[in-house]
Protein backbone atom coordinates (compact mmCIF):
# COMPACT_ATOMS: atom_id res chain seq x y z
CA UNK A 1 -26.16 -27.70 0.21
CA UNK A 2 -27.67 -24.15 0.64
CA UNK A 3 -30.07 -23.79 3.69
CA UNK A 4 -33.48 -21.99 2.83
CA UNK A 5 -35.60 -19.96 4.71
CA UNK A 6 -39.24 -19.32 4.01
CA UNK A 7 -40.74 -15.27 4.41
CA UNK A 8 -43.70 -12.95 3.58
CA UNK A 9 -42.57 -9.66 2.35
CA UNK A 10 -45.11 -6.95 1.25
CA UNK A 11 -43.88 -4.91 -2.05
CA UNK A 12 -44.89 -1.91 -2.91
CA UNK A 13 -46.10 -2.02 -6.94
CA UNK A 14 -43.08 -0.32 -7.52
CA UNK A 15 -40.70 -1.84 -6.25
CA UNK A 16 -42.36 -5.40 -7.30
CA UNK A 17 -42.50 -4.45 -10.67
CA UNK A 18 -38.70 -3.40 -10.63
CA UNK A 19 -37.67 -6.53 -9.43
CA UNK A 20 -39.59 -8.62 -11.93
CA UNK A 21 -38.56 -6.80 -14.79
CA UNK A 22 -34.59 -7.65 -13.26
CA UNK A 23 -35.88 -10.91 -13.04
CA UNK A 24 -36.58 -11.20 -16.72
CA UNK A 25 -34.34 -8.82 -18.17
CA UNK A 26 -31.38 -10.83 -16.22
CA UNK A 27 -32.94 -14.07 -16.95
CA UNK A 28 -32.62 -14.95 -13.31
CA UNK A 29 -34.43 -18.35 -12.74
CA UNK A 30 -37.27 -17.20 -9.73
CA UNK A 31 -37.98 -14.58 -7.63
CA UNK A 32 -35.96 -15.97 -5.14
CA UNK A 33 -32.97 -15.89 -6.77
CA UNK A 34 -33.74 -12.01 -7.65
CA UNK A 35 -34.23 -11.45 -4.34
CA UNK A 36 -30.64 -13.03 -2.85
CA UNK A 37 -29.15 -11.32 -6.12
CA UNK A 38 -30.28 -8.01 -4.44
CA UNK A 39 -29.10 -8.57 -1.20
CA UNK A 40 -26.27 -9.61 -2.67
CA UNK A 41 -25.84 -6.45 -4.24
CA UNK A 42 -26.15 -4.57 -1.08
CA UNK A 43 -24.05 -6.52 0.64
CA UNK A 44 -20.98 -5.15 -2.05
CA UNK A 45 -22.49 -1.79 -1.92
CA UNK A 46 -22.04 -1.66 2.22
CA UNK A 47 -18.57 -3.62 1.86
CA UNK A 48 -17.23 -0.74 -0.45
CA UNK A 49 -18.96 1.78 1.47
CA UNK A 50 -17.12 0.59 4.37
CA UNK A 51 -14.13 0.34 3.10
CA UNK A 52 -14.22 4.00 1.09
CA UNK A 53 -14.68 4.93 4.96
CA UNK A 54 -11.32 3.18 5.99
CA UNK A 55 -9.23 5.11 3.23
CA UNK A 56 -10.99 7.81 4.40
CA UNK A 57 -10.12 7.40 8.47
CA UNK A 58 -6.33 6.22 7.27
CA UNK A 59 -5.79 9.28 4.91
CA UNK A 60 -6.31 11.96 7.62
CA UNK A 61 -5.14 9.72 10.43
CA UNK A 62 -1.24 10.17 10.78
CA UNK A 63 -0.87 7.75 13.52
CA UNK A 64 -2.77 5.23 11.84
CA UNK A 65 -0.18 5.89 9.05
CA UNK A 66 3.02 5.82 10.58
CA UNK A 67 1.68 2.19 12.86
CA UNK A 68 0.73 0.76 9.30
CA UNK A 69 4.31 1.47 7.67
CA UNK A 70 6.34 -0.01 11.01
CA UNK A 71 3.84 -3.31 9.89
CA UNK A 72 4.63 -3.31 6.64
CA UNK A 73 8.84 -2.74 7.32
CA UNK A 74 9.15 -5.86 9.57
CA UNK A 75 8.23 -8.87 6.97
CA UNK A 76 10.18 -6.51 4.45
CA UNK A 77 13.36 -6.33 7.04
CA UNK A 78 13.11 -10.13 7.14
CA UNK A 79 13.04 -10.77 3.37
CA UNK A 80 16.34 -8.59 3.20
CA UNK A 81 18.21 -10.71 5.32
């Protein structure tokens, strides 16, 4: 069973009118459930930015490189045998 949490947030008319018209236009039951789809949605949009950043750090990081393929050969040595 999900936990809830009771807050007061303060919208600007923007913004609250955004997330209403989601709220219909996805047919999302409440505003609650608008709400956690948003966060929702940012937590993807941090987990990809984070990971965009990885490929980024690996792809100019030789070391990183050459420590990921001696990983990757030792399970693959085992298989062989």
């Amino acid at each position: 069973m999900n936990e809830t949490h009771r807050k007061h947030v303060s919208l600007s008319h923007e913004v609250n009118s955004f997330l209403e018209n989601f709220q219909r236009d996805h047919q999302l039951p409440n505003f609650s459930a608008t709400i956690e789809h948003a966060a929702n949605a940012l937590k993807r949009e941090m987990l990809i930015a984070g990971y965009e950043q990885f490929a980024n750090d690996f792809a100019n990081f030789k070391e990183m490189q050459i420590d990921a393929q001696t990983w990757l050969e030792a399970p693959m040595l085992e298989r062989k045998q």
